[in-house]
Structures are given as C-alpha cells and as structure tokens.
N, C-alpha and C. Protein backbone atom coordinates (compact mmCIF):
# COMPACT_ATOMS: atom_id res chain seq x y z
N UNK A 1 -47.39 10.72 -18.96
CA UNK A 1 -46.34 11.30 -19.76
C UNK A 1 -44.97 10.75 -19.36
N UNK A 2 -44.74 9.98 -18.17
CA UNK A 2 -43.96 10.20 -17.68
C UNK A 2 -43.47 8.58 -18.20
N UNK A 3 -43.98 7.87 -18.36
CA UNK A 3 -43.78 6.72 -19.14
C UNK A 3 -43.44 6.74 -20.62
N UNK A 4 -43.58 7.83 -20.59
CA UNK A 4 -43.14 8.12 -22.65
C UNK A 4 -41.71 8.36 -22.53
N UNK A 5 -41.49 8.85 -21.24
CA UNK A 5 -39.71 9.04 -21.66
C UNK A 5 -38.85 8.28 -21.25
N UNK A 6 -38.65 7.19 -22.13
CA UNK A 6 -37.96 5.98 -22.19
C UNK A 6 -36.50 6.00 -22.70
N UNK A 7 -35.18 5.66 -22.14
CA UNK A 7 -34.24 5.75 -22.99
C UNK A 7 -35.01 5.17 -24.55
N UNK A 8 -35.16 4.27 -24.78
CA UNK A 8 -35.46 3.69 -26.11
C UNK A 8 -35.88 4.65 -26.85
N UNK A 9 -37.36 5.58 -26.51
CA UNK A 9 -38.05 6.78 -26.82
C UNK A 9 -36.94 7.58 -27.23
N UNK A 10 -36.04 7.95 -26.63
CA UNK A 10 -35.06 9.19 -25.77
C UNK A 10 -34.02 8.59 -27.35
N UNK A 11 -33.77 7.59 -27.72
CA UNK A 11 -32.63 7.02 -29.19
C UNK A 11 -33.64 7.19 -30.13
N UNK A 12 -34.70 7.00 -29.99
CA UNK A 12 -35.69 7.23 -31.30
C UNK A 12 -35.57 8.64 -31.99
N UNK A 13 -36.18 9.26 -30.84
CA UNK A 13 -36.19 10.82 -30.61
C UNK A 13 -34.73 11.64 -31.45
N UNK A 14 -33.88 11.31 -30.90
CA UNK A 14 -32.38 11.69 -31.61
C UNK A 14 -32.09 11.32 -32.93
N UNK A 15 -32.69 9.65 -33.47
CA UNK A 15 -32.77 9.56 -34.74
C UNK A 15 -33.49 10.69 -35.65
N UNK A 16 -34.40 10.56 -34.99
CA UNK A 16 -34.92 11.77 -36.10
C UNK A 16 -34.24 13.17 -36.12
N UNK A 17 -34.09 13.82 -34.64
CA UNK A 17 -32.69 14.84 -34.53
C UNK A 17 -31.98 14.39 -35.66
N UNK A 18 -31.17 13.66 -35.77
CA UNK A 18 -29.86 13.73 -36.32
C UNK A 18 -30.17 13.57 -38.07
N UNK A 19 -31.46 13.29 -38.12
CA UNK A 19 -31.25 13.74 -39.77
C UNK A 19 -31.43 14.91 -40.40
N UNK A 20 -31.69 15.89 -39.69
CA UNK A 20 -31.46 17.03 -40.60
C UNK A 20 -29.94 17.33 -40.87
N UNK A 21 -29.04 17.12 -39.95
CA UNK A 21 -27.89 16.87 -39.61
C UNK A 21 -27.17 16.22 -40.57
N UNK A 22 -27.65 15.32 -41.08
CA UNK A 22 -27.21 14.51 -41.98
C UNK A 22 -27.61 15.09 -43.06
N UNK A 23 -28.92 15.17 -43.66
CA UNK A 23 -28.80 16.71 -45.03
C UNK A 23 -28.26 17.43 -45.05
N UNK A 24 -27.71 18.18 -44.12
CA UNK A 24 -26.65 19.41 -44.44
C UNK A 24 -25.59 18.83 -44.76
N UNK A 25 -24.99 17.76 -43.93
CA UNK A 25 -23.54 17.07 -44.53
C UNK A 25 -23.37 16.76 -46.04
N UNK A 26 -24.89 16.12 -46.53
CA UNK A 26 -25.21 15.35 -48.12
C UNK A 26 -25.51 16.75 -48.91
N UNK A 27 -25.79 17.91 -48.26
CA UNK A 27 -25.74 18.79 -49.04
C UNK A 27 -24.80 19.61 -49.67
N UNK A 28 -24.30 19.51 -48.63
CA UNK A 28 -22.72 21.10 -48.96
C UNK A 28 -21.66 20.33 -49.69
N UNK A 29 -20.72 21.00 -50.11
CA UNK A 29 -19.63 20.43 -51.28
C UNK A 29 -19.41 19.51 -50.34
N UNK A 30 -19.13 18.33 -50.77
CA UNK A 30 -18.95 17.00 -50.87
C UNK A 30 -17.60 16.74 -51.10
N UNK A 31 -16.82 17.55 -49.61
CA UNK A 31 -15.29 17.71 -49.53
C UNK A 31 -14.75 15.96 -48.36
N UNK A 32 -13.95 15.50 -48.13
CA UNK A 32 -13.85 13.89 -47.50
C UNK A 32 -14.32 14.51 -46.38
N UNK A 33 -13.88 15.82 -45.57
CA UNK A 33 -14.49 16.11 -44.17
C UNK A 33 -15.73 15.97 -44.16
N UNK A 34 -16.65 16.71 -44.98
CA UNK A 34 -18.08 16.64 -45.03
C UNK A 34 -18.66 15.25 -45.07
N UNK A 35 -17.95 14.25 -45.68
CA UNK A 35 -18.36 13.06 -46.46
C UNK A 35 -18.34 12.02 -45.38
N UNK A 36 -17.25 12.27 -44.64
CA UNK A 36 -16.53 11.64 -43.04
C UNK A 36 -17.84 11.81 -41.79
N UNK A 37 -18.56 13.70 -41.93
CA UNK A 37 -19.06 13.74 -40.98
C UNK A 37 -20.28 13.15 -41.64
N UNK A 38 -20.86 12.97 -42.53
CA UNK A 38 -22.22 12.66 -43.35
C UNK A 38 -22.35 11.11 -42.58
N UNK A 39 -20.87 10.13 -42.66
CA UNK A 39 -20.65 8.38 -42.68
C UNK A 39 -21.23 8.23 -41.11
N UNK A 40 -20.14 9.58 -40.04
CA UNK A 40 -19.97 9.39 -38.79
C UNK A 40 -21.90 9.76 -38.54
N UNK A 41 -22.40 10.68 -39.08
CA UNK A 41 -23.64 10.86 -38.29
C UNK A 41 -24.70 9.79 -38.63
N UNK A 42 -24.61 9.30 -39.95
CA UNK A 42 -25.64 8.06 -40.38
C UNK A 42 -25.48 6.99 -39.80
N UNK A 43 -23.99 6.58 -39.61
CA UNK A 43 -23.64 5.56 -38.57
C UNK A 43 -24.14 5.67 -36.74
N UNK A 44 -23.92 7.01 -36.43
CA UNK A 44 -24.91 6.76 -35.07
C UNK A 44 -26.02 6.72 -35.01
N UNK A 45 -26.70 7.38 -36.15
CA UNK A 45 -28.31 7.07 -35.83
C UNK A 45 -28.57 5.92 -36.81
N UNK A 46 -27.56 4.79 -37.47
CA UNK A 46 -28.07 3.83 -37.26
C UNK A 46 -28.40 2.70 -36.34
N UNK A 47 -27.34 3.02 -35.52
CA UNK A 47 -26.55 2.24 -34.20
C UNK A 47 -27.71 2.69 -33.41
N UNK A 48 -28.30 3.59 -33.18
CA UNK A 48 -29.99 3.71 -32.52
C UNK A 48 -31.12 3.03 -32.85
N UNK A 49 -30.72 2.24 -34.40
CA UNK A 49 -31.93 1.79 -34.20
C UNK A 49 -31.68 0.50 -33.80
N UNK A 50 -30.74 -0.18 -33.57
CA UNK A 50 -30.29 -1.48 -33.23
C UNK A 50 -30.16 -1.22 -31.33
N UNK A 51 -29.89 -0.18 -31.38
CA UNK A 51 -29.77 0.23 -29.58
C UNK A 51 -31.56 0.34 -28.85
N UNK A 52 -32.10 0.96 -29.90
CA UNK A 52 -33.28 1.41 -28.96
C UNK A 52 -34.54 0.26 -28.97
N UNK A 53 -34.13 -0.20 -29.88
CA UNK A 53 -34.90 -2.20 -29.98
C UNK A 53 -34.58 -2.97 -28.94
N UNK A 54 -33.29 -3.54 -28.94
CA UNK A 54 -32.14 -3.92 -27.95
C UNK A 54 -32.92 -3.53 -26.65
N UNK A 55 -32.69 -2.27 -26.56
CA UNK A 55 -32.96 -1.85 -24.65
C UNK A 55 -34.38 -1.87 -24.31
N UNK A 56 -35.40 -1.63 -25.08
CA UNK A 56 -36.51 -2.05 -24.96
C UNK A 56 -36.94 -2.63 -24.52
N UNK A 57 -36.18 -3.71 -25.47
CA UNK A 57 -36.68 -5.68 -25.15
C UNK A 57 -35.93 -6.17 -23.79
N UNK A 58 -34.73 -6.00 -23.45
CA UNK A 58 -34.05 -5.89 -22.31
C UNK A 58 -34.88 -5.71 -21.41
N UNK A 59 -35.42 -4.56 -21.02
CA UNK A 59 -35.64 -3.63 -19.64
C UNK A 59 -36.74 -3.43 -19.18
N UNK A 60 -37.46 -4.08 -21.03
CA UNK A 60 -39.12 -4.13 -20.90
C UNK A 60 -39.82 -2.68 -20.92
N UNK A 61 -39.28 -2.08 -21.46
CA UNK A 61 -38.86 -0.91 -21.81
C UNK A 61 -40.08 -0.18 -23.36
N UNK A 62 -40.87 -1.45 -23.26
CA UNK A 62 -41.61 -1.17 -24.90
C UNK A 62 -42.70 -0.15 -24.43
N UNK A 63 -42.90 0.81 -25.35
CA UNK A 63 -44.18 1.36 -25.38
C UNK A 63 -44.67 1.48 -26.51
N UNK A 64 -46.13 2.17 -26.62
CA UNK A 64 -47.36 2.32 -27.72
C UNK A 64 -46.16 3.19 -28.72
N UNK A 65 -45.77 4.36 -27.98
CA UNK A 65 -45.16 5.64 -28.97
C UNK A 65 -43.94 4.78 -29.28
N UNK A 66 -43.29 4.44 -29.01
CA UNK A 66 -41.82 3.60 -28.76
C UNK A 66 -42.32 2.55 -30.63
N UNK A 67 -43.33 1.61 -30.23
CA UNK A 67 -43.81 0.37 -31.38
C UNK A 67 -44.19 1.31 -33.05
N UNK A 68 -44.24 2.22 -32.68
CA UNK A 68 -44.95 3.76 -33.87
C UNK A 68 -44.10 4.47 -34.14
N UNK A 69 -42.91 4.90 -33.45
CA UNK A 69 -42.30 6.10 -33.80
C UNK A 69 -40.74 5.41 -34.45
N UNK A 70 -40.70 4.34 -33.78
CA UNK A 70 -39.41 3.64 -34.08
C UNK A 70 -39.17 3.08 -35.41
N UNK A 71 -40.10 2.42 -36.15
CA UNK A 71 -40.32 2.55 -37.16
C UNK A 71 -40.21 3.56 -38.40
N UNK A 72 -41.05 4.72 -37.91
CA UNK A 72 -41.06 5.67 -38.78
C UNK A 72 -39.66 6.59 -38.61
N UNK A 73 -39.09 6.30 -37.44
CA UNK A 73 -37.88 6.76 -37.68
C UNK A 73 -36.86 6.05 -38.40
N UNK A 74 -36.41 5.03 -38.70
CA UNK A 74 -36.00 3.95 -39.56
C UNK A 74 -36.37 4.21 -41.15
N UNK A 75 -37.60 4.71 -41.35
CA UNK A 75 -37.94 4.92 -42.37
C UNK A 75 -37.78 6.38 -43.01
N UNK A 76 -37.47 7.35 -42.38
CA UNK A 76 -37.13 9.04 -42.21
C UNK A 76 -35.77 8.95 -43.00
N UNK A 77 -34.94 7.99 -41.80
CA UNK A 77 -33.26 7.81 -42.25
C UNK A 77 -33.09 7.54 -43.34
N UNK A 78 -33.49 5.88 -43.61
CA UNK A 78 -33.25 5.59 -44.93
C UNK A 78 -34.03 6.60 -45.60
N UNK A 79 -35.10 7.24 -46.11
CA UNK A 79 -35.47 7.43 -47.51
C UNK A 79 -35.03 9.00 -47.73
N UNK A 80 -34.44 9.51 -46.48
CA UNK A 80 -33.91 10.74 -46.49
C UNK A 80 -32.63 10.52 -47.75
N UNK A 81 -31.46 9.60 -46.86
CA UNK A 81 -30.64 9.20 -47.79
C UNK A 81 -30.85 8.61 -48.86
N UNK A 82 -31.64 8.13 -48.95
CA UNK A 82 -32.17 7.55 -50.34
C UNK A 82 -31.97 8.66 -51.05
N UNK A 83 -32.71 9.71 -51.05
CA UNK A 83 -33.15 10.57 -51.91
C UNK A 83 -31.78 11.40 -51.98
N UNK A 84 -30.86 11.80 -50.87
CA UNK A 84 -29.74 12.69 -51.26
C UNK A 84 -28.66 12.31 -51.77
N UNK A 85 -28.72 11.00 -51.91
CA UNK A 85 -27.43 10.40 -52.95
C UNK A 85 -28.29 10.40 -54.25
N UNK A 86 -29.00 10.59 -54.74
CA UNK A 86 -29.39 10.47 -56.26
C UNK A 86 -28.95 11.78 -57.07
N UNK A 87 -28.95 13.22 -56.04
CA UNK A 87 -28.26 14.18 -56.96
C UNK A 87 -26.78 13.81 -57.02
N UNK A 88 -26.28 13.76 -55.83
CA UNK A 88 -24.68 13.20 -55.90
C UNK A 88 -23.68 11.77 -57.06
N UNK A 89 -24.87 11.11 -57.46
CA UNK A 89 -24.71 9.88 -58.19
C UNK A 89 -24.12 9.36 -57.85
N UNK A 90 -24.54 8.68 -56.56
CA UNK A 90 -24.35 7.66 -55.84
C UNK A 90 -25.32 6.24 -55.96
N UNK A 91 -26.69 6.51 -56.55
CA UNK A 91 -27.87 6.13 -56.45
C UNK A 91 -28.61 6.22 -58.00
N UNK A 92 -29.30 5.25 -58.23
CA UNK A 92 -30.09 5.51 -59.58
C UNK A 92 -31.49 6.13 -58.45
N UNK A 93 -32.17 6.73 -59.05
CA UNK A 93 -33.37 7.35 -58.85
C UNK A 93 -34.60 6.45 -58.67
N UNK A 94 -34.53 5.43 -59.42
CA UNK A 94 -35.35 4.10 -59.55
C UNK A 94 -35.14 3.20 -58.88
N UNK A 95 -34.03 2.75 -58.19
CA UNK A 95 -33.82 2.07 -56.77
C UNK A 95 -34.05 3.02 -55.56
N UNK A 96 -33.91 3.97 -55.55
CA UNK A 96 -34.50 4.87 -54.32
C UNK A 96 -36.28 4.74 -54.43
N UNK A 97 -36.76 4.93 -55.78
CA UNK A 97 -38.33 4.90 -56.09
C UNK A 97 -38.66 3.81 -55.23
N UNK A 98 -38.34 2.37 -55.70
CA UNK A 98 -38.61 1.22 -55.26
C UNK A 98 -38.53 1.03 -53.64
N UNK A 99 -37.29 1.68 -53.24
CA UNK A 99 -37.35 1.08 -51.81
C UNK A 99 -38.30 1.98 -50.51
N UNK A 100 -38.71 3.08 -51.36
CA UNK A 100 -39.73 4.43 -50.62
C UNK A 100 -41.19 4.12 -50.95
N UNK A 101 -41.36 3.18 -52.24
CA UNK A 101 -42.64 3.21 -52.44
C UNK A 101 -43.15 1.71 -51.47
N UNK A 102 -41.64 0.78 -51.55
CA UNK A 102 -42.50 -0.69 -50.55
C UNK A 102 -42.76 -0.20 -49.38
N UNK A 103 -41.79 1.02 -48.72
CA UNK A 103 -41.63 1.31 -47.28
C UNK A 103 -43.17 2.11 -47.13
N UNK A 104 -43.79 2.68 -48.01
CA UNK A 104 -45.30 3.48 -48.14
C UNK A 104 -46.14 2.28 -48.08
N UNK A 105 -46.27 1.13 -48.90
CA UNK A 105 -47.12 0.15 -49.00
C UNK A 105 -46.81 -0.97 -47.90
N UNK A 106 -45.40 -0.84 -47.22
CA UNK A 106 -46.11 -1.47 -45.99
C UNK A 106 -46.40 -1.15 -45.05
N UNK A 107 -46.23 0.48 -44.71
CA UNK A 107 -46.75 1.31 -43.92
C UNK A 107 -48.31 1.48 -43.72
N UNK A 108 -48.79 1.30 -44.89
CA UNK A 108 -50.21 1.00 -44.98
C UNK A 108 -50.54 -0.08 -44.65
N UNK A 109 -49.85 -1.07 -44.98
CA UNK A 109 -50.56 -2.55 -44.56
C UNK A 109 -50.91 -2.55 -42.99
N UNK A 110 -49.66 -1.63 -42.18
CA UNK A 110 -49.63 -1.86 -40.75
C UNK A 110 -50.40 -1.45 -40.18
N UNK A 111 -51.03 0.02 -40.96
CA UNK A 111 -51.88 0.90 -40.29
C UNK A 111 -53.39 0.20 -40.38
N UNK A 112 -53.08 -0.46 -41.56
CA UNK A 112 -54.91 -0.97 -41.82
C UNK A 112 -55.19 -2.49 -40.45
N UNK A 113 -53.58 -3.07 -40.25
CA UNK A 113 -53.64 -4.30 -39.92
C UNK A 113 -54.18 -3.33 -38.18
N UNK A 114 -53.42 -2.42 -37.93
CA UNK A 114 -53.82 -1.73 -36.51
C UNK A 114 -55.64 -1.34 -36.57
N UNK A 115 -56.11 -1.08 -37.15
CA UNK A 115 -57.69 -0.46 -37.24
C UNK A 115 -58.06 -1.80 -36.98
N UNK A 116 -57.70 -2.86 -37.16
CA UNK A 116 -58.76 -4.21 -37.11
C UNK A 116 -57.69 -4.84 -35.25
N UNK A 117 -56.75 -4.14 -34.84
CA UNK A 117 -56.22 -4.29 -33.68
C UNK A 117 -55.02 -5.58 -33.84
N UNK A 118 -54.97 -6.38 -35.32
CA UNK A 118 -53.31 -6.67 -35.02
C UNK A 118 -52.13 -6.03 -35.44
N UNK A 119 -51.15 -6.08 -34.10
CA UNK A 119 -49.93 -5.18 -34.05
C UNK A 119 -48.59 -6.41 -35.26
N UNK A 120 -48.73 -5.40 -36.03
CA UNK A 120 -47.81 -6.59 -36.98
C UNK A 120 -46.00 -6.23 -36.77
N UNK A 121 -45.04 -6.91 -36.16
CA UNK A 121 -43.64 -6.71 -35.85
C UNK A 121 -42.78 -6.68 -37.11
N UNK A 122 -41.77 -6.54 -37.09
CA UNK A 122 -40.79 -6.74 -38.36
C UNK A 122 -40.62 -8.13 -37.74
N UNK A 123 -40.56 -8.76 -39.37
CA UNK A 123 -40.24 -10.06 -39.36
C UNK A 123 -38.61 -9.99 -39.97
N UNK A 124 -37.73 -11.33 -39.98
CA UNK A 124 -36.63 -11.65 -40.17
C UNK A 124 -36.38 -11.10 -41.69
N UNK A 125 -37.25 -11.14 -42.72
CA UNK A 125 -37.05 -10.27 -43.43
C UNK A 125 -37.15 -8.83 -43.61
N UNK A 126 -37.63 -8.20 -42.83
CA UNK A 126 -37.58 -6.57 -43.23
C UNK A 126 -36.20 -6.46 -42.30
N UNK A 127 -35.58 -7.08 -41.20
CA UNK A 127 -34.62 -6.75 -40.49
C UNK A 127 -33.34 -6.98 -41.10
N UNK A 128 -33.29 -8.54 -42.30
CA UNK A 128 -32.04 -8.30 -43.19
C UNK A 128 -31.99 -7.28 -44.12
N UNK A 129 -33.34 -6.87 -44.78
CA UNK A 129 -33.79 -5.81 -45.36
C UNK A 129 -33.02 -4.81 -45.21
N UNK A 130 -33.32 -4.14 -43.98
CA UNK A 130 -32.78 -3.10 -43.09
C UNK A 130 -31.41 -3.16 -42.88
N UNK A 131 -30.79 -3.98 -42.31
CA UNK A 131 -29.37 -4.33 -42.69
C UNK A 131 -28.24 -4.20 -44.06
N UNK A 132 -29.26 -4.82 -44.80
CA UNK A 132 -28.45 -4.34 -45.79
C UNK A 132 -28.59 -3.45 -46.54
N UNK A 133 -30.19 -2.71 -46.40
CA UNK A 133 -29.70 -0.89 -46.60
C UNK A 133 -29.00 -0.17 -45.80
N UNK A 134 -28.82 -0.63 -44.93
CA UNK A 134 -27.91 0.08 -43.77
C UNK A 134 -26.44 0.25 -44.01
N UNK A 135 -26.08 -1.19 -44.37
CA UNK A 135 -24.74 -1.57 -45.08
C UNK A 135 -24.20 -0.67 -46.43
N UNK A 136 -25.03 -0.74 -47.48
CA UNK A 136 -25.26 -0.24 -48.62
C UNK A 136 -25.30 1.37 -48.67
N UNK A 137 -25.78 1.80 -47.78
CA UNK A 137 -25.90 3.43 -47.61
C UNK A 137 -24.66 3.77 -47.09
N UNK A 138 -24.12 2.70 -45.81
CA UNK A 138 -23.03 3.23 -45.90
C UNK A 138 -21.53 3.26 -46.38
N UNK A 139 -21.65 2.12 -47.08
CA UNK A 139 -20.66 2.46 -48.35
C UNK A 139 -20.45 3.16 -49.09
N UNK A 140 -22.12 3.43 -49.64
CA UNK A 140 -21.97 4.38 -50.25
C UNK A 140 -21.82 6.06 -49.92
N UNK A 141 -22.08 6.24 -48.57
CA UNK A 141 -21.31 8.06 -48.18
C UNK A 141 -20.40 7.88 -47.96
N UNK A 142 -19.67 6.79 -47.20
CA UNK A 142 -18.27 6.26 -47.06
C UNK A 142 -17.40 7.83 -48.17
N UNK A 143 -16.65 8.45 -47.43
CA UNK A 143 -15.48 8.90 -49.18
C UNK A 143 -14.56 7.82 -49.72
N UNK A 144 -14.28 8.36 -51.06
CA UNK A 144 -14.07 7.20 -51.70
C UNK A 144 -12.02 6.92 -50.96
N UNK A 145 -11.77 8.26 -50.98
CA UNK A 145 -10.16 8.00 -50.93
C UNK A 145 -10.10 8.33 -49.10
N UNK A 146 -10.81 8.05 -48.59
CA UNK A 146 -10.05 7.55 -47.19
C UNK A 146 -9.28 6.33 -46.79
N UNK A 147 -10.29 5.26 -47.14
CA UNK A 147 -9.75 4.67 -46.80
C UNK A 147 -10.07 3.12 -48.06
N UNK A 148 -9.40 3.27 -49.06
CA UNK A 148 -9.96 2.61 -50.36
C UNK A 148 -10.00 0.95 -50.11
N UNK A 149 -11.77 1.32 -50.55
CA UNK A 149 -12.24 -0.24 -50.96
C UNK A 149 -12.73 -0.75 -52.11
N UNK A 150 -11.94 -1.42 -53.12
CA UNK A 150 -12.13 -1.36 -53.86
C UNK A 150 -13.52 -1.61 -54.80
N UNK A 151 -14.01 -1.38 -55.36
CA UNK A 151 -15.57 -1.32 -55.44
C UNK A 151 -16.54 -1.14 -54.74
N UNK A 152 -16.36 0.23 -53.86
CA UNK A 152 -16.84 0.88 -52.66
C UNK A 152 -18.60 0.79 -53.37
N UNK A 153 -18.55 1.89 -54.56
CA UNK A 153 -19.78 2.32 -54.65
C UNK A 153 -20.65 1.33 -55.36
N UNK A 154 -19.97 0.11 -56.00
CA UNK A 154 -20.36 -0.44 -56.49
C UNK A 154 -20.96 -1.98 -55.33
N UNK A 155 -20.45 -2.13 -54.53
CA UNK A 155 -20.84 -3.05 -53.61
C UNK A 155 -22.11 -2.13 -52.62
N UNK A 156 -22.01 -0.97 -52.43
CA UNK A 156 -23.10 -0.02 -51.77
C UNK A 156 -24.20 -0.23 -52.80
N UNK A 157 -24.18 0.11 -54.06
CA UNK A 157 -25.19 -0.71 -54.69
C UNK A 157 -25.83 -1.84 -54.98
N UNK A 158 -25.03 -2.71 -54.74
CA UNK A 158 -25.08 -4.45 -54.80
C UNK A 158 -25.98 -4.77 -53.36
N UNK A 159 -25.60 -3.90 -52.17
CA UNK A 159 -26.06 -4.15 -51.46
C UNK A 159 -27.65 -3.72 -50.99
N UNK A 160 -27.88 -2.14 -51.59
CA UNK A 160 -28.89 -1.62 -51.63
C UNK A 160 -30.10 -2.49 -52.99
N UNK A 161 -29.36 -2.89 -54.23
CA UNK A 161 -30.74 -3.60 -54.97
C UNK A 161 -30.67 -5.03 -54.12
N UNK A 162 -29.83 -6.04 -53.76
CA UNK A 162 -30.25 -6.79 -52.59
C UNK A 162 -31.60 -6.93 -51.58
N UNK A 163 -31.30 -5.42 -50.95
CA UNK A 163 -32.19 -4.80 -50.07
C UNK A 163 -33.71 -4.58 -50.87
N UNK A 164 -33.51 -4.21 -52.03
CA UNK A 164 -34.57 -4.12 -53.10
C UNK A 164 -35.21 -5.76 -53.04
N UNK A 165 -34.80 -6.40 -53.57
CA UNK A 165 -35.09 -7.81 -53.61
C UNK A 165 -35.70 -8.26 -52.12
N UNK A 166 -35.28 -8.22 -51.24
CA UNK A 166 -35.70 -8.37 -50.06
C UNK A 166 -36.82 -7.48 -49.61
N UNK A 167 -36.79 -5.95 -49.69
CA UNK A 167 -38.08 -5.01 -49.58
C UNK A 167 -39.30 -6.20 -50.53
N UNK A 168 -38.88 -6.06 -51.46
CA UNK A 168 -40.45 -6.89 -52.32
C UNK A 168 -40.78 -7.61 -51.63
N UNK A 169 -39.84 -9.13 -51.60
CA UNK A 169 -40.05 -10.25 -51.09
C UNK A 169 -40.96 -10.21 -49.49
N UNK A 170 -40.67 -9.56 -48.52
CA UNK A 170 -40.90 -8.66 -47.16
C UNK A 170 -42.61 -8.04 -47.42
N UNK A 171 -42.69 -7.27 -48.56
CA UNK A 171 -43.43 -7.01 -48.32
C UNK A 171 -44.77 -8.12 -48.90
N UNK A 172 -44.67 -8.51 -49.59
CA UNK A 172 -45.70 -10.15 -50.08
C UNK A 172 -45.57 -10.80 -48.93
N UNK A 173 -44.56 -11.24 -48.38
CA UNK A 173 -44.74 -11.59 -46.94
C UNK A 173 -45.82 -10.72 -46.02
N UNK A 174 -46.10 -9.68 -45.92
CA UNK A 174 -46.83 -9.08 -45.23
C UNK A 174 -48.17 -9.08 -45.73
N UNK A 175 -48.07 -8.97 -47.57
CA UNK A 175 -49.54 -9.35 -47.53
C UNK A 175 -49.87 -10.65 -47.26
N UNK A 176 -49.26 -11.45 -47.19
CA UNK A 176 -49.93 -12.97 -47.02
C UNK A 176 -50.16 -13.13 -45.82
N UNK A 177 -49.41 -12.90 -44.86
CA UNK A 177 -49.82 -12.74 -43.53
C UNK A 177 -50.89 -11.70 -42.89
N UNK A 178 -51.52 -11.09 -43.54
CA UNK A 178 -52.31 -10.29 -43.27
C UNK A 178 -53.48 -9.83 -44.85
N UNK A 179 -53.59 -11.27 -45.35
CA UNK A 179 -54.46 -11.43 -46.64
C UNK A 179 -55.50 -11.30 -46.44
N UNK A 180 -56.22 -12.01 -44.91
CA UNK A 180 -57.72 -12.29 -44.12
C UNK A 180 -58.19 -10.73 -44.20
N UNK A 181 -57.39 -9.98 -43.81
CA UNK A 181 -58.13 -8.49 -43.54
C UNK A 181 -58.45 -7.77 -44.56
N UNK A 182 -57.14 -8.16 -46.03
CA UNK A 182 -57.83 -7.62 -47.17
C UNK A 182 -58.70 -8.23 -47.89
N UNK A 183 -58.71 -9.41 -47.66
CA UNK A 183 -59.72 -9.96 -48.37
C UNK A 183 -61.42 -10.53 -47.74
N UNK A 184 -61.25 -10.12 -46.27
CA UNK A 184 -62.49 -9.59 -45.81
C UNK A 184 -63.60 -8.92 -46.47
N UNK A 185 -64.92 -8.63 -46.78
CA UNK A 185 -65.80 -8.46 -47.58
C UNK A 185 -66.23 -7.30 -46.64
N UNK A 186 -66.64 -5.97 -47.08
CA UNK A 186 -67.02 -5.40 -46.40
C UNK A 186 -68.43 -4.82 -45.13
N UNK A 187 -68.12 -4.75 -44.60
CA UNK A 187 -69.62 -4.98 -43.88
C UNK A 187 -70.77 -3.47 -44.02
C-alpha cells in the first residue's frame, strides 16, 4: 500500500477532488467571481496533469494505479466540462458528443489492448489532443469582460473542434496500432 502513495498518485487523486469543485462553480449564476473561480480551479487540476506525468517520469515514480487512474482522471475533467458548458452556451452539444464518445472508444481499445497484456501510452497525438482541449476549455470559462480577448469564445471553440480533428485522427491511430488484436480470429 505503501507504494501507492506517490506524489504523482497524491496530483491524480486531487484531480479528481477538484472536480466536483469545479461543477459547483459551472453551476451557480455565472457571476465573473464564479467564472474566475471555475478558470482558477480547471487551471490547477490541469497543471496536475502535466505535473503528475512530469514527476513520475523524473523520480521513477510510475505505478500500475498511477498508468490507470491518471488517465481516467484526464478524462473525468475534460468530459465533466464538456458537458457543463453546453447548458451555459459555451459549447454545441455535438462537439462535446464527439469528444466523450472517442474518449469511450479509446478507452476500450486500451482495456482490450491490456487483457492480451500490451500497455498502450499516449502517443504525440492524444497529448496535442489534450492540449488543445485544455486550451479551448479554457477560454472558454475564461469570463468574457475580465480581461477581453477578442474572440474569446470563438477561438475556445476553434480550439476544441481542432481537438475534435485530432481526437479522430488519435484514435485510428490507435486502431492501427493495435489492428493485430482486433483482427485476431477467435480461439
């Protein structure tokens, strides 16, 4: 047990903390304070997931729960926000669909690629991927009159169907790299 509690673990762990945290902000009137604390809390638990990768790989720091949970916490964040900017209209409903349903279908790919024992990593595409939903989300909670940019919500979108384009692309990448296992014949 005592190897599970890894700083890395220990930033994972808080990511997921901090999103309920972040629904209450995306929930309640949608005053610049609320909107400020919504930017400030999505921004640290994004900065975890770039921190708890980082120190990992550093310190050597990787574990089983660490390669499993880190992920699915990455995936909690975004599709949380995904989903709470679409009442706010921030978001079409159909770019949130798209980027929750590749994040399901390659969640599966990984799990099936694990039953046959290969551990499949994010490749250079799911990480610009990730980036620029990262970017994109936060433009878009950004408030608009703090600190004005001009085509705030509209570049948060530019950046999130981007991210769309890249989710697809990312994920065909994954089936091709891992085609042998689906197209294995069953025994």
């Amino acid at each position: 047990m005592k190897h599970l509690i890894t700083l890395p673990n220990i930033l994972t762990g808080f990511r997921f903390a901090l999103i309920p945290v972040l629904v209450v902000f995306l929930m309640i009137e949608q005053t610049v304070t609320a909107q400020l604390l919504a930017f400030c809390v999505f921004v640290v638990a994004a900065l975890t997931d770039f921190a708890d990768g980082y120190v990992a790989r550093k310190y050597k720091k990787e574990t089983v729960l660490g390669k499993l949970m880190d992920p699915l916490a990455d995936k909690a964040l975004v599709t949380t926000v995904l989903i709470m900017l679409i009442p706010l209209g921030k978001l079409p409903a159909l770019a949130s669909l798209l980027v929750i349903c590749r994040e399901i279908i390659v969640t599966g790919f990984r799990g099936l690629a694990a039953t046959t024992g290969k551990v499949v990593a994010a490749g250079m595409l799911g990480k610009i991927k990730s980036n620029l939903q990262y970017f994109g989300l936060g433009f878009l909670i950004f408030p608009l009159n703090v600190w004005p940019v001009p085509y705030q919500y509209e570049i948060g979108r530019l950046l999130i169907y981007a991210s769309i384009i890249m989710a697809i692309w990312s994920a065909f990448d994954y089936f091709y790299k891992l085609r042998s296992i689906f197209l294995e014949p069953p025994e």
